[in-house]
PDB file of N, CA and C in Angstrom:
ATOM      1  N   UNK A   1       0.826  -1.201   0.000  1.00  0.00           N
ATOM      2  CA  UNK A   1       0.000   0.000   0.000  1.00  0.00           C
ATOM      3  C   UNK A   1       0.867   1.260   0.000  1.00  0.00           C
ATOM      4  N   UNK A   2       1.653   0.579   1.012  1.00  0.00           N
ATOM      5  CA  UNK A   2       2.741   2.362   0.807  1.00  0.00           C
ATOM      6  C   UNK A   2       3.670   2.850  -0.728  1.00  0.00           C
ATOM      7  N   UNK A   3       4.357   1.454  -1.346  1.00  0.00           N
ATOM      8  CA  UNK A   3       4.629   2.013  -2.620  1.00  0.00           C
ATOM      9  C   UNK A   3       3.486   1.996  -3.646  1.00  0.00           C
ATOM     10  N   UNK A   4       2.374   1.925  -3.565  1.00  0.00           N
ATOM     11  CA  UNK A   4       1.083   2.615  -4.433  1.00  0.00           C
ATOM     12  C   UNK A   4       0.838   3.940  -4.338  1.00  0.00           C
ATOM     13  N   UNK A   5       1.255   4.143  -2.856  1.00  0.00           N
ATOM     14  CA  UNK A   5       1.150   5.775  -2.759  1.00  0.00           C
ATOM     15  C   UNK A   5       2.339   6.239  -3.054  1.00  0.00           C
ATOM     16  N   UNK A   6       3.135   6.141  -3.286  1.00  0.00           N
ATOM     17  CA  UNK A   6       4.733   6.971  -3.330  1.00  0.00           C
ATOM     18  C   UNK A   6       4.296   6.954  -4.988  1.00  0.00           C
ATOM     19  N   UNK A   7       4.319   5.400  -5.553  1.00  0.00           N
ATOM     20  CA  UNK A   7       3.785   5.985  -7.288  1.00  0.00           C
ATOM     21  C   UNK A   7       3.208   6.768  -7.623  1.00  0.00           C
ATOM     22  N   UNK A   8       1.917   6.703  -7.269  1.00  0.00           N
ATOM     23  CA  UNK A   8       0.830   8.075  -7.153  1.00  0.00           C
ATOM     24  C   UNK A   8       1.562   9.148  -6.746  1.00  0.00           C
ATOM     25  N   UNK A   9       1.923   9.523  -6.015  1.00  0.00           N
ATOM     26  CA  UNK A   9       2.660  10.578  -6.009  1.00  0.00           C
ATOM     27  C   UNK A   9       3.730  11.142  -6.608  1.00  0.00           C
ATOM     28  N   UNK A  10       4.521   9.940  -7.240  1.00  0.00           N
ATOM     29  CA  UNK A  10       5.296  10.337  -8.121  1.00  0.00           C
ATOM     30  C   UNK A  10       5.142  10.751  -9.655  1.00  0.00           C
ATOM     31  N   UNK A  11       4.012  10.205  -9.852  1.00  0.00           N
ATOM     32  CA  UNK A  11       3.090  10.549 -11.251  1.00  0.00           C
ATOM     33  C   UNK A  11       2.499  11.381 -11.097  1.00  0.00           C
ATOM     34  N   UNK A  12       1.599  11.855  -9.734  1.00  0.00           N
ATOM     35  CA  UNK A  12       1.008  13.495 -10.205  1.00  0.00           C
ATOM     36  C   UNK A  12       2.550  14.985  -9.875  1.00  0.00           C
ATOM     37  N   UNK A  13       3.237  14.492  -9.203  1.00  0.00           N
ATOM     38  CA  UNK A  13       4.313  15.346  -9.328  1.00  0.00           C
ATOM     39  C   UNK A  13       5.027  15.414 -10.516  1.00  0.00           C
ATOM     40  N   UNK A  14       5.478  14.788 -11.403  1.00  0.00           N
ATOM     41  CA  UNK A  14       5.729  14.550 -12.410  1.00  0.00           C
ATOM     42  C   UNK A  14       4.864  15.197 -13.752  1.00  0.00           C
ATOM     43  N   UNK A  15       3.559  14.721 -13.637  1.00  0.00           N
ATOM     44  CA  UNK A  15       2.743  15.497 -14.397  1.00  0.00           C
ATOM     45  C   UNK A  15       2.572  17.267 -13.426  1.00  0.00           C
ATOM     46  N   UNK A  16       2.652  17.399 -12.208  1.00  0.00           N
ATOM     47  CA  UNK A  16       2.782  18.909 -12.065  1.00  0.00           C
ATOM     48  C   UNK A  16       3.557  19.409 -12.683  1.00  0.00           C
ATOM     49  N   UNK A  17       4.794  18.937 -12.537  1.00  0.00           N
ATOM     50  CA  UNK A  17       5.862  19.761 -13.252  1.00  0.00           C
ATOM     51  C   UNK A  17       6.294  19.678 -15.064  1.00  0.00           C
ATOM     52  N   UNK A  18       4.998  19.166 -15.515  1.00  0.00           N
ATOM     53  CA  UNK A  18       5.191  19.469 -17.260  1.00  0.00           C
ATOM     54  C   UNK A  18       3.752  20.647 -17.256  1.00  0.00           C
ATOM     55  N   UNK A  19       2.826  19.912 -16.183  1.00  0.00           N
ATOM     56  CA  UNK A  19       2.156  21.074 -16.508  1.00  0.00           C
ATOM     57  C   UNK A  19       2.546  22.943 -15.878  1.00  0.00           C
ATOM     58  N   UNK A  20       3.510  22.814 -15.195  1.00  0.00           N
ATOM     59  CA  UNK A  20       3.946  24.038 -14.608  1.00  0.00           C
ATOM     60  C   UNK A  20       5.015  24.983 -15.543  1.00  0.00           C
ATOM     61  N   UNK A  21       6.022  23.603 -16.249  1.00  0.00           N
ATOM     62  CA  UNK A  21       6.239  24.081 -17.645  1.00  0.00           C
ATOM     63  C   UNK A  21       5.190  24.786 -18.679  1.00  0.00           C
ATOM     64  N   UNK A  22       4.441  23.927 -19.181  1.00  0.00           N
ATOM     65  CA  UNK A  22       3.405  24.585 -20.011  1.00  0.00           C
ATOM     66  C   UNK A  22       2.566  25.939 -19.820  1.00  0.00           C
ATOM     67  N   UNK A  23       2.513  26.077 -18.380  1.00  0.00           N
ATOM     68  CA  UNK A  23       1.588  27.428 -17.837  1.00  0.00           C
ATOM     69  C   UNK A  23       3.105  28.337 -18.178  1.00  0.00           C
ATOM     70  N   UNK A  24       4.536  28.056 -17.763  1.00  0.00           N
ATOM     71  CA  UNK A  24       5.340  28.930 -18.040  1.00  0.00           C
ATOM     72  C   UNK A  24       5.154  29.441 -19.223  1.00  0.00           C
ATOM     73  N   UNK A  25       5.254  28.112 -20.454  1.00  0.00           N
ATOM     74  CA  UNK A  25       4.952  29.034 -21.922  1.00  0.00           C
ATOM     75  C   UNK A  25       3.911  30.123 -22.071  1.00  0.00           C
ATOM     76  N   UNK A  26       2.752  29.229 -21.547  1.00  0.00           N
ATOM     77  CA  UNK A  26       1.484  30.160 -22.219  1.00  0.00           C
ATOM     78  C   UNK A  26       1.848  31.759 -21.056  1.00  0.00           C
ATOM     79  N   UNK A  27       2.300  31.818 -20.239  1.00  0.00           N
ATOM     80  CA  UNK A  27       2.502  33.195 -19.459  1.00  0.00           C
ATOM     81  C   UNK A  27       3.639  33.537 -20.318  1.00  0.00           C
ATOM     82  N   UNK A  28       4.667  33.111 -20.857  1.00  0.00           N
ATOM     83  CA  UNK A  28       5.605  34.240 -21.881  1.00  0.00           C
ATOM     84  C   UNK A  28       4.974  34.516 -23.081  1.00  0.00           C
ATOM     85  N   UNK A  29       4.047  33.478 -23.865  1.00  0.00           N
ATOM     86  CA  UNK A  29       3.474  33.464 -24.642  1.00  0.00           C
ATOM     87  C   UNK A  29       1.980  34.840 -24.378  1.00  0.00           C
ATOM     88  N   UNK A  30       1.541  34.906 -23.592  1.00  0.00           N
ATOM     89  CA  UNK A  30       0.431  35.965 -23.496  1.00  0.00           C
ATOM     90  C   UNK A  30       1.035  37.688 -23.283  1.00  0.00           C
ATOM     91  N   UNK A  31       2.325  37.241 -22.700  1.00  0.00           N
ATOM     92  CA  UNK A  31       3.197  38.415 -22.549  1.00  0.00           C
ATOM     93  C   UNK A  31       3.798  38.844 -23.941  1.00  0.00           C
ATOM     94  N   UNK A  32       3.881  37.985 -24.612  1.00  0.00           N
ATOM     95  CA  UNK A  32       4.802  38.080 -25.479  1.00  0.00           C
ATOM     96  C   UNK A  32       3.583  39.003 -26.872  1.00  0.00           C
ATOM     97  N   UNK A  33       2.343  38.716 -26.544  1.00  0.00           N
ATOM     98  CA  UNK A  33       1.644  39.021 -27.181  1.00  0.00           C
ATOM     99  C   UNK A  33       0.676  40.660 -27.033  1.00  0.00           C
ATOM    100  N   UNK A  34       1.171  40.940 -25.594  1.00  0.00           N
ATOM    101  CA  UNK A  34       0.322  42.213 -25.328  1.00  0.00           C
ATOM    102  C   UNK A  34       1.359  43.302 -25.356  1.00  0.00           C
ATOM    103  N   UNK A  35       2.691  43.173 -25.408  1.00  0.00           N
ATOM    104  CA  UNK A  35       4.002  44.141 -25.500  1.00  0.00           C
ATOM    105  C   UNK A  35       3.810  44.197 -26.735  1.00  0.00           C
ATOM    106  N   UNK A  36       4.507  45.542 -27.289  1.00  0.00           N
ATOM    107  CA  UNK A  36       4.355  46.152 -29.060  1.00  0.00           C
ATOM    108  C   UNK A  36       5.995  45.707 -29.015  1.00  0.00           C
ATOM    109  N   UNK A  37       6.692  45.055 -28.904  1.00  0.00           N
ATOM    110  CA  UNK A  37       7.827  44.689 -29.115  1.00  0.00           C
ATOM    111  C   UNK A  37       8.088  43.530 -29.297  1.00  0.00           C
ATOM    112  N   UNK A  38       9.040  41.892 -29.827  1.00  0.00           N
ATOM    113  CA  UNK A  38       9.308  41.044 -30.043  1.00  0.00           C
ATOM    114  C   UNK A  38      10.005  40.719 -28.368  1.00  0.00           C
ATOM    115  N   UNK A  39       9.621  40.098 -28.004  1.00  0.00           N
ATOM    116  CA  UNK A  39      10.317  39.589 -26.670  1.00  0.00           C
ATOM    117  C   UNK A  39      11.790  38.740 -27.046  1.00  0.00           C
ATOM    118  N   UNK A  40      11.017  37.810 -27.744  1.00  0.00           N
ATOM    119  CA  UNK A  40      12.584  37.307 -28.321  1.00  0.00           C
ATOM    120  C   UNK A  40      13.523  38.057 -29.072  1.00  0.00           C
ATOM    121  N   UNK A  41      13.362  38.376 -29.970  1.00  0.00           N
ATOM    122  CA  UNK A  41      14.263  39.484 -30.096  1.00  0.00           C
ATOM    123  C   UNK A  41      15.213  40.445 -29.583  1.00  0.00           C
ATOM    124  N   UNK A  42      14.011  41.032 -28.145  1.00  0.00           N
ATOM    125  CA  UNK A  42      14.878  41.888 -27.001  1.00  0.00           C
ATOM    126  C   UNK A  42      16.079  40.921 -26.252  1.00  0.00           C
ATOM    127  N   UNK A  43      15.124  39.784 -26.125  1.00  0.00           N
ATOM    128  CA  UNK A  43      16.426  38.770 -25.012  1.00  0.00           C
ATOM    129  C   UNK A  43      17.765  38.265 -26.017  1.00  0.00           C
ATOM    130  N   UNK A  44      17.066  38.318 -27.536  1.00  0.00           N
ATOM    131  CA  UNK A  44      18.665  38.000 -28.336  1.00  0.00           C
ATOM    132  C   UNK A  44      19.564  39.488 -28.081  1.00  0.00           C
ATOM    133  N   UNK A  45      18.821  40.032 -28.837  1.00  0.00           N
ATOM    134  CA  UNK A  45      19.888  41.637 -28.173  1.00  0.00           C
ATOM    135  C   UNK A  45      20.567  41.805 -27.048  1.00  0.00           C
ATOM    136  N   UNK A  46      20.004  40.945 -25.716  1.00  0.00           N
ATOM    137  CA  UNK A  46      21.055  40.810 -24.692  1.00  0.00           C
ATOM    138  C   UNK A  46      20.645  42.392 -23.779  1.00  0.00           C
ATOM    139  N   UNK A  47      19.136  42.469 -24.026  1.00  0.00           N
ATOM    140  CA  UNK A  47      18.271  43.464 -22.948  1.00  0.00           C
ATOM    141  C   UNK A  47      17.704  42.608 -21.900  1.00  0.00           C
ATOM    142  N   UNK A  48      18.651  42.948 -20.743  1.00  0.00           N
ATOM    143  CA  UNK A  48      18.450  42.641 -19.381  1.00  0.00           C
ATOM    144  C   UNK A  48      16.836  43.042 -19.036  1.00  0.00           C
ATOM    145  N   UNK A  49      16.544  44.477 -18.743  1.00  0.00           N
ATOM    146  CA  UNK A  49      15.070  44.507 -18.164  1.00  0.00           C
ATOM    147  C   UNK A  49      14.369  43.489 -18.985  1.00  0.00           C
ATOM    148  N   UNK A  50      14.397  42.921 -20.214  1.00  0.00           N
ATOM    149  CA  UNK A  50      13.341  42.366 -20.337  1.00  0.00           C
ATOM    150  C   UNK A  50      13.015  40.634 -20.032  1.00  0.00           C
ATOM    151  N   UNK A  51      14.699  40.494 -19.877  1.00  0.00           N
ATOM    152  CA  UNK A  51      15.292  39.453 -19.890  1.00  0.00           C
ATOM    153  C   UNK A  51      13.921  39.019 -17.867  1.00  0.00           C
ATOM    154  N   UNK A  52      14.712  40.392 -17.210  1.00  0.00           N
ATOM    155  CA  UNK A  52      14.259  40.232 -15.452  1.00  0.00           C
ATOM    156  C   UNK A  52      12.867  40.541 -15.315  1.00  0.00           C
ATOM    157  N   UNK A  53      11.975  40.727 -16.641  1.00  0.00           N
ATOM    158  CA  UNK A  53      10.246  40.832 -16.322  1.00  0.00           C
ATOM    159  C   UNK A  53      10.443  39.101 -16.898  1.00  0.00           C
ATOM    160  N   UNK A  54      10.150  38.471 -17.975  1.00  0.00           N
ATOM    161  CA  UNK A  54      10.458  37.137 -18.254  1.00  0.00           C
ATOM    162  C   UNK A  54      10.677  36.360 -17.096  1.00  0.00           C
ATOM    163  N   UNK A  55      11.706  36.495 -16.131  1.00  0.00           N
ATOM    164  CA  UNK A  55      12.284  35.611 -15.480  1.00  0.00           C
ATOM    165  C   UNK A  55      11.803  36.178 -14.136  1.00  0.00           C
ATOM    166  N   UNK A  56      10.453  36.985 -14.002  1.00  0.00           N
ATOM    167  CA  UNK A  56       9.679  37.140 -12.770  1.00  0.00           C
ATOM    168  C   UNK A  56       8.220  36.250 -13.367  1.00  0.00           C
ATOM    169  N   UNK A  57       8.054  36.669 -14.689  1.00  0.00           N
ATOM    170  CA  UNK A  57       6.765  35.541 -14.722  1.00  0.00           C
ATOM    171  C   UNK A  57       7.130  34.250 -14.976  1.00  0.00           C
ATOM    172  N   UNK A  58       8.769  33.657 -15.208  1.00  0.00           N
ATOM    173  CA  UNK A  58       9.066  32.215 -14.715  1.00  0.00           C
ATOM    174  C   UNK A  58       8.602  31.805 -13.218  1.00  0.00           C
ATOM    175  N   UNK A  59       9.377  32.716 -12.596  1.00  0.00           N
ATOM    176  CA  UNK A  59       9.119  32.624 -10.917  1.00  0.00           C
ATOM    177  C   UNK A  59       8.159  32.390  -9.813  1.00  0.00           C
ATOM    178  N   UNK A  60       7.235  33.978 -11.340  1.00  0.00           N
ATOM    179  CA  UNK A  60       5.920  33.953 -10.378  1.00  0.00           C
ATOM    180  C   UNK A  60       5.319  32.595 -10.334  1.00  0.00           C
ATOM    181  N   UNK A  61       5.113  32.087 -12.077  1.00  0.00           N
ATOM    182  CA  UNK A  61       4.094  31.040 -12.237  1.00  0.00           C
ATOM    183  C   UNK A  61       4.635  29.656 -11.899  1.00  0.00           C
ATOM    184  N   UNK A  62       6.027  29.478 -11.323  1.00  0.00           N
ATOM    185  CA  UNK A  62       6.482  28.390 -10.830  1.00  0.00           C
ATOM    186  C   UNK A  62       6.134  28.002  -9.539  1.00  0.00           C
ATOM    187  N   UNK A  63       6.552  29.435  -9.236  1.00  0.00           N
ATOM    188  CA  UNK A  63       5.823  29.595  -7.331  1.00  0.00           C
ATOM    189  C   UNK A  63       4.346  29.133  -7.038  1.00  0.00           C
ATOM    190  N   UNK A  64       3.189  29.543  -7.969  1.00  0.00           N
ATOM    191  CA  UNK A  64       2.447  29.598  -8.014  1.00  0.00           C
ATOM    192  C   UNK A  64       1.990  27.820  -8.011  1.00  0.00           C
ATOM    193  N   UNK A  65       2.664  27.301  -9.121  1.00  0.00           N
ATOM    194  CA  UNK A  65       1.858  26.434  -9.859  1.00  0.00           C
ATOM    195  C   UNK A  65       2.655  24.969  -8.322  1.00  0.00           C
ATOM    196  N   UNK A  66       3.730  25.644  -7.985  1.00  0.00           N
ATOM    197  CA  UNK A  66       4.928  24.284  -7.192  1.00  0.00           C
ATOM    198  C   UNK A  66       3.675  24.535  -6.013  1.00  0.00           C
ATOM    199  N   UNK A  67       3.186  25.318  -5.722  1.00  0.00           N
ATOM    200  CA  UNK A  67       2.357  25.487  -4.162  1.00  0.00           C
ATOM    201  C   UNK A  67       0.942  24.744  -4.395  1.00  0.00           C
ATOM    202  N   UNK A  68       0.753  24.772  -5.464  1.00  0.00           N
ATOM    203  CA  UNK A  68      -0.947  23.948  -6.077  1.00  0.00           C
ATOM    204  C   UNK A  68      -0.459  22.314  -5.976  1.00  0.00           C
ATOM    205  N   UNK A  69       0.906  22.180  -6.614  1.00  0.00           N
ATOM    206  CA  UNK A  69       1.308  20.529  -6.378  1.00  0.00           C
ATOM    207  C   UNK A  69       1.651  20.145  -5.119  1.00  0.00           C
ATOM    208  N   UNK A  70       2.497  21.617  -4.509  1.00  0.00           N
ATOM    209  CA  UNK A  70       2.448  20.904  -3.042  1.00  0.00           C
ATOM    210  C   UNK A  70       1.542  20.773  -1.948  1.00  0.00           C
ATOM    211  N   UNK A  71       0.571  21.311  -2.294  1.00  0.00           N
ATOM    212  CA  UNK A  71      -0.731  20.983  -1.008  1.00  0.00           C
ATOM    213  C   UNK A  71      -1.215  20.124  -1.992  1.00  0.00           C
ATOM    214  N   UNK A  72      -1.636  19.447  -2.757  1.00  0.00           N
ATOM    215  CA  UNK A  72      -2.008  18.554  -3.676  1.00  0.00           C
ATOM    216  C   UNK A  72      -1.543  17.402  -2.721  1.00  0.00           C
ATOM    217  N   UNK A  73       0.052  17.102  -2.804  1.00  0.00           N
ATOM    218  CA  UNK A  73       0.576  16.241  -2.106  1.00  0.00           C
ATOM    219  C   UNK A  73       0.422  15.513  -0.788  1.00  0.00           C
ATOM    220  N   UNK A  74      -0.182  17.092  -0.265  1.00  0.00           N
ATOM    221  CA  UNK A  74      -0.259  16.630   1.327  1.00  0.00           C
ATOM    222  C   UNK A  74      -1.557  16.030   1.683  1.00  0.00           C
TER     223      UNK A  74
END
């Protein structure tokens, strides 16, 4: 019974973290779409501010999405 639950748990953690990936895209992806500028573009140019808004909505929506899997868990 106990390694049924450790599997289970290792499969919805596992699937959290592709789906926490995917919410990352679609949040650069919705960003990427309401700025009048190419996001990619700015980060090839090697523009920091835009590089450190990017890598706050990594953060945010990681934070976000790791706290939904971890009370999930418990």
């Amino acid at each position: 019974m106990q390694l049924k639950a450790m599997i289970v748990n290792f499969v919805y953690a596992v699937m959290g973290g592709f789906l926490t990936l995917f919410f990352m895209y679609i949040g650069y992806r919705i960003f990427d779409k309401f700025t009048h500028f190419s996001t990619s573009a700015e980060l090839a140019k090697d523009n920091r501010a835009v590089g450190m808004v990017v890598l706050g909505i990594f953060v945010g929506v990681g934070i976000a999405i790791g706290l939904v899997i971890g009370l999930g868990l418990n």
